[in-house]
C-alpha atoms as a PDB file:
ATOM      1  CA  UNK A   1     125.058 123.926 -11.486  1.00  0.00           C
ATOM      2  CA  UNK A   2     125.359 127.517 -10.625  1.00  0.00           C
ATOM      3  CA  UNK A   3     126.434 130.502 -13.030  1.00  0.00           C
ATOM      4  CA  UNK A   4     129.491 130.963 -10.703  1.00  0.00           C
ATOM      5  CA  UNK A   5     130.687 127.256 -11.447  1.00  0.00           C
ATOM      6  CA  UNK A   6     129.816 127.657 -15.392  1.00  0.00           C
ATOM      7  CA  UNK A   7     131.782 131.032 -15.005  1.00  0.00           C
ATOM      8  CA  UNK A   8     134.762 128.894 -13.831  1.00  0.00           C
ATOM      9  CA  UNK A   9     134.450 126.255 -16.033  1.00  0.00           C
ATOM     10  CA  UNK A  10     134.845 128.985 -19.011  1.00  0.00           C
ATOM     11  CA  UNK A  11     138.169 129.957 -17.099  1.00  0.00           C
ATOM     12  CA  UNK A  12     139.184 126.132 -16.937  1.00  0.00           C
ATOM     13  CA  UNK A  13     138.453 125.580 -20.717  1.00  0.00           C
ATOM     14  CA  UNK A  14     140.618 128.869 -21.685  1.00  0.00           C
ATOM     15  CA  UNK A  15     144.064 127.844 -19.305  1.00  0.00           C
ATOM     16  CA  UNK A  16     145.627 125.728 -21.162  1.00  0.00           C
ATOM     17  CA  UNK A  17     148.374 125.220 -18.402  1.00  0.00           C
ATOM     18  CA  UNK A  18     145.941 122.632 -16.963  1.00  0.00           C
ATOM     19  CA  UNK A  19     146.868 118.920 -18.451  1.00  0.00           C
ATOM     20  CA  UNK A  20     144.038 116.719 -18.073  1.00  0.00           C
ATOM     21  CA  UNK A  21     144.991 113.100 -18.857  1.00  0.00           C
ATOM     22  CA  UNK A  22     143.316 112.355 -22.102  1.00  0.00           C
ATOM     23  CA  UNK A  23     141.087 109.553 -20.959  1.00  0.00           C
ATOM     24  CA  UNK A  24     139.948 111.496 -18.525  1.00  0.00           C
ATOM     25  CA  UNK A  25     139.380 114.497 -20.371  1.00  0.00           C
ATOM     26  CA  UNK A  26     137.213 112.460 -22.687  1.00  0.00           C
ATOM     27  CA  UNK A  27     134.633 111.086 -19.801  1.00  0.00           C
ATOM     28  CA  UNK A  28     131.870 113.873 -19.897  1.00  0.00           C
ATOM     29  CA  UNK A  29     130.107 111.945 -16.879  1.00  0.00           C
ATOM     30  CA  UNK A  30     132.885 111.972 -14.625  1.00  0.00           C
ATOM     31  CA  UNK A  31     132.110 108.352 -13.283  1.00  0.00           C
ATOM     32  CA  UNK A  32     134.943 108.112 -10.481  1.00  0.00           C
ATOM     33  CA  UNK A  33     133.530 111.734  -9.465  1.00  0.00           C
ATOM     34  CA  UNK A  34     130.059 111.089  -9.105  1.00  0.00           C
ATOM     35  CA  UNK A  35     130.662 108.459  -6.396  1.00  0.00           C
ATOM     36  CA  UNK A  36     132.912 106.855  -3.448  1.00  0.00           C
ATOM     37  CA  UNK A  37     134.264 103.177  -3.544  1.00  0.00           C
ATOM     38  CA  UNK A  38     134.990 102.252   0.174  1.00  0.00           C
ATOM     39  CA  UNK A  39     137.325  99.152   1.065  1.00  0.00           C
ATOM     40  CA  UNK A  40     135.421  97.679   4.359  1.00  0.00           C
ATOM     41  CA  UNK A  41     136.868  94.349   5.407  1.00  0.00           C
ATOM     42  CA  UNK A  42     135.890  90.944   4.140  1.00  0.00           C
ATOM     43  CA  UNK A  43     132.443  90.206   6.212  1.00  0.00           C
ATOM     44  CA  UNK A  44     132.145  86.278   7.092  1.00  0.00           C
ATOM     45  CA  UNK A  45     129.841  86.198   9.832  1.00  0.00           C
ATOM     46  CA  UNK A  46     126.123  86.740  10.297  1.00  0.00           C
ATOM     47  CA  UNK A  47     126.875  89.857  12.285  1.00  0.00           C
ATOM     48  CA  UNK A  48     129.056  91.567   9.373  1.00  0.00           C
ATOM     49  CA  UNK A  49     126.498  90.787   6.414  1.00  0.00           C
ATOM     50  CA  UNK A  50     123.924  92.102   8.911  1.00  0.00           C
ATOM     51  CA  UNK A  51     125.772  95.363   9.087  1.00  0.00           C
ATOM     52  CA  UNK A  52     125.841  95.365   5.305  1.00  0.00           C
ATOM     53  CA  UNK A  53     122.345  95.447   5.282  1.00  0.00           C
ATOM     54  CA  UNK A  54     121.828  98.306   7.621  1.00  0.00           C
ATOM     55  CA  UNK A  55     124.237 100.132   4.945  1.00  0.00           C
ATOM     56  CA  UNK A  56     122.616  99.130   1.739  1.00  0.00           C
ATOM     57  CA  UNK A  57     119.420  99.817   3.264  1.00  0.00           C
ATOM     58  CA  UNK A  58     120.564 103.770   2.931  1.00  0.00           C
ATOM     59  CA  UNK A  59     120.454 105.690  -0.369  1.00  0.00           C
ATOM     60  CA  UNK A  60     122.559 105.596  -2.959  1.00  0.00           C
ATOM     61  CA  UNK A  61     124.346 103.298  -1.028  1.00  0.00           C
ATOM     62  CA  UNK A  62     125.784  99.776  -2.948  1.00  0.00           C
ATOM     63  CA  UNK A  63     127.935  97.082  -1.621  1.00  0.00           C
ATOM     64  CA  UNK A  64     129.784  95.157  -4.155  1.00  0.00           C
ATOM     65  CA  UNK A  65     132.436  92.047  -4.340  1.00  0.00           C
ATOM     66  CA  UNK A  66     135.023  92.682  -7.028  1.00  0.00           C
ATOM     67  CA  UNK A  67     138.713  90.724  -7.530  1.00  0.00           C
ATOM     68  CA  UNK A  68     139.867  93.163  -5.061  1.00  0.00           C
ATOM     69  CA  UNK A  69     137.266  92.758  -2.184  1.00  0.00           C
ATOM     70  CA  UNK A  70     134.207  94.135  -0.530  1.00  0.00           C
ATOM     71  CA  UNK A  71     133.241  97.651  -0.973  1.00  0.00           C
ATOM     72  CA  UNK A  72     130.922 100.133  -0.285  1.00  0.00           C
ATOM     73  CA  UNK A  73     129.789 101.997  -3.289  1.00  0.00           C
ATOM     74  CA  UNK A  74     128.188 105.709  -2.555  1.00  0.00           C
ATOM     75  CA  UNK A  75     126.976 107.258  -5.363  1.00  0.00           C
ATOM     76  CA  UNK A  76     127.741 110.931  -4.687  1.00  0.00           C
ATOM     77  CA  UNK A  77     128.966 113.978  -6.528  1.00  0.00           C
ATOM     78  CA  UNK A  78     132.139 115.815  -6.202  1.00  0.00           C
ATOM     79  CA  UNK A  79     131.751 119.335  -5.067  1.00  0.00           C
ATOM     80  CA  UNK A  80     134.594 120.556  -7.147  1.00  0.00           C
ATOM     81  CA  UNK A  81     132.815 119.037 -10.498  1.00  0.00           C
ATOM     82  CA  UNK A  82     131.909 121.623 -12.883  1.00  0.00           C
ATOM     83  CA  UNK A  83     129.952 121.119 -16.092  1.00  0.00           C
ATOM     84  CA  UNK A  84     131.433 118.941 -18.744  1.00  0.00           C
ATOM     85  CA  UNK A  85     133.188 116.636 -15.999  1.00  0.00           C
ATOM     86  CA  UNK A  86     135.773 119.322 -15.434  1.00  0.00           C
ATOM     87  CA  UNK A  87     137.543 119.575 -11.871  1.00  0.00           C
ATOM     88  CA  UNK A  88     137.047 122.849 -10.286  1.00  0.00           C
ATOM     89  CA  UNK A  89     140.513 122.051  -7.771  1.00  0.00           C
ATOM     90  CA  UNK A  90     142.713 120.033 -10.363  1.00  0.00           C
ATOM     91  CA  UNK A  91     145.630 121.649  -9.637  1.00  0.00           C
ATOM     92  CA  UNK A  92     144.767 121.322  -6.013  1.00  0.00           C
ATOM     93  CA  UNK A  93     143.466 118.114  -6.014  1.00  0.00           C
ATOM     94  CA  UNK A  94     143.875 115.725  -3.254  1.00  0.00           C
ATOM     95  CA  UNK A  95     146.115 112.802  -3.095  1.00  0.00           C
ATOM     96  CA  UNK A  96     143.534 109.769  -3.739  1.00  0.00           C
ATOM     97  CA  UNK A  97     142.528 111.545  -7.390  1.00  0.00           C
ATOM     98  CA  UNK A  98     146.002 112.449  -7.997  1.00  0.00           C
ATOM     99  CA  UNK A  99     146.630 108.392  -7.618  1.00  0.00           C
ATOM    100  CA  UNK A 100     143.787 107.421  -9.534  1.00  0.00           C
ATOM    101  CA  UNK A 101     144.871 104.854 -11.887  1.00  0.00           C
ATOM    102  CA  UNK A 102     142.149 105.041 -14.851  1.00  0.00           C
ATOM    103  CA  UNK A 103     143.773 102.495 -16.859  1.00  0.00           C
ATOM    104  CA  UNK A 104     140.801 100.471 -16.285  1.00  0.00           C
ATOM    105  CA  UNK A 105     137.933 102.707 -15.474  1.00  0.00           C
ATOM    106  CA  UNK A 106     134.118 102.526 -15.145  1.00  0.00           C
ATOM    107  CA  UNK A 107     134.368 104.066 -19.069  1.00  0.00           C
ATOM    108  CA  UNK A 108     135.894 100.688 -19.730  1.00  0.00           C
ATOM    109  CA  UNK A 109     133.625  98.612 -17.638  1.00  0.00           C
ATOM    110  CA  UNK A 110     131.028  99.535 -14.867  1.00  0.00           C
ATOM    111  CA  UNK A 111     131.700  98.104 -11.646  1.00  0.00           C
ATOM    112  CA  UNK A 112     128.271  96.321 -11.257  1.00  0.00           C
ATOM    113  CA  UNK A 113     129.332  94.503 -14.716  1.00  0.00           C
ATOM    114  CA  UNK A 114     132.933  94.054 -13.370  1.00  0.00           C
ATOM    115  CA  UNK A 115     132.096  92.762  -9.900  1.00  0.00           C
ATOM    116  CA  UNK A 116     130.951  89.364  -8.881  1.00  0.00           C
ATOM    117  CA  UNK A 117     128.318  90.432  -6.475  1.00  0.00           C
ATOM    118  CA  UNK A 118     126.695  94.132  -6.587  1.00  0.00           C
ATOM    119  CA  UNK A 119     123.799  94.974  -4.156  1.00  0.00           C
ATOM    120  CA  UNK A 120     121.681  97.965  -4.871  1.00  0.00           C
ATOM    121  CA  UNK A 121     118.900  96.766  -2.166  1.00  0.00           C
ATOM    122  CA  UNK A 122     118.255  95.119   1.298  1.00  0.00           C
ATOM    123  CA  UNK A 123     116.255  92.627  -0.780  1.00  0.00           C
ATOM    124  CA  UNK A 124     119.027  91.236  -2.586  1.00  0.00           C
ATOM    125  CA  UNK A 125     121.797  91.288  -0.094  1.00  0.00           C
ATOM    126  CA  UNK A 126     119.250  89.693   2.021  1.00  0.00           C
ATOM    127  CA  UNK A 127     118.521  87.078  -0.509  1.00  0.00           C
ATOM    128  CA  UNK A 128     122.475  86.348  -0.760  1.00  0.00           C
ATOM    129  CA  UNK A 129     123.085  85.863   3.009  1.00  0.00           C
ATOM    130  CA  UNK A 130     120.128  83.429   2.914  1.00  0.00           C
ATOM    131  CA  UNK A 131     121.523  81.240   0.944  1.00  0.00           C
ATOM    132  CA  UNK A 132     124.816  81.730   2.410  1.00  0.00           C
ATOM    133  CA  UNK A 133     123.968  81.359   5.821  1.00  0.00           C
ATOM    134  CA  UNK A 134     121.581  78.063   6.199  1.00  0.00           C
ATOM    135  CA  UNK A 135     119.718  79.829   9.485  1.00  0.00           C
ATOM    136  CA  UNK A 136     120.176  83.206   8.434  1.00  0.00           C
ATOM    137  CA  UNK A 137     116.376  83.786   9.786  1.00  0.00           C
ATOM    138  CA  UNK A 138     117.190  82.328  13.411  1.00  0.00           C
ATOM    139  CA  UNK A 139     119.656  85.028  14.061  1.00  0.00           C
ATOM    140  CA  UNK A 140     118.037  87.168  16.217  1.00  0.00           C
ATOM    141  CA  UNK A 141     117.154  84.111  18.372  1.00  0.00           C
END
């Protein structure tokens, strides 16, 4: 954090025009900010799981199977965060946080409790398509 963004944050914390919503405004950590949750499409075949793989195998990279699909999980901070989990562009803001429903949030529940299947390595998401895929090893043959 830089003295320019503490600076701001000061400014933030003294307009009191800006209306945080109050579960927000309570989440010092900033969860949703401090990473991206990408929809990719359902993978069923040997090919898509082995794509997976070449995904998880980056850093901070997840994949994870939740009641609404497969994601991609990038942990990954928000530029615009400033100390204390404030948003440096609120009022500015772009369209996917404006539409963030925190109703049920990771303050509520993390998403590697809340999912069925969270990979943080090639090791276990390996593992998994092993046992999901009876000649997962004769692949490349």
């Amino acid at each position: 954090m830089n003295a320019r963004n503490k600076t701001k944050l000061r400014d933030v914390e003294k307009n009191k025009k800006i209306k945080i919503n109050k579960k927000c405004s309570k989440c010092k950590k900033s969860i949703c900010c401090n990473s991206i949750n990408q929809k990719v499409e359902t993978p069923k075949t040997k090919l898509d799981f082995d794509h997976l793989l070449w995904q998880v195998s980056h850093e901070n990279v997840n994949v994870f199977k939740d009641a609404d699909g497969w994601f991609l999980h990038v942990y990954t901070r928000c530029d615009h965060l400033l100390e204390g989990g404030v948003c440096n562009i609120y009022d500015t803001r772009p369209l996917v946080c404006r539409e963030y429903d925190n109703d049920f949030c990771e303050r509520d529940e993390s998403i590697e409790e809340a999912s069925e299947f969270f990979f943080t390595t090639y090791k276990q998401l390996e593992k998994y398509c092993r046992k999901r895929f009876k000649k997962w090893d004769k692949r490349f043959k």
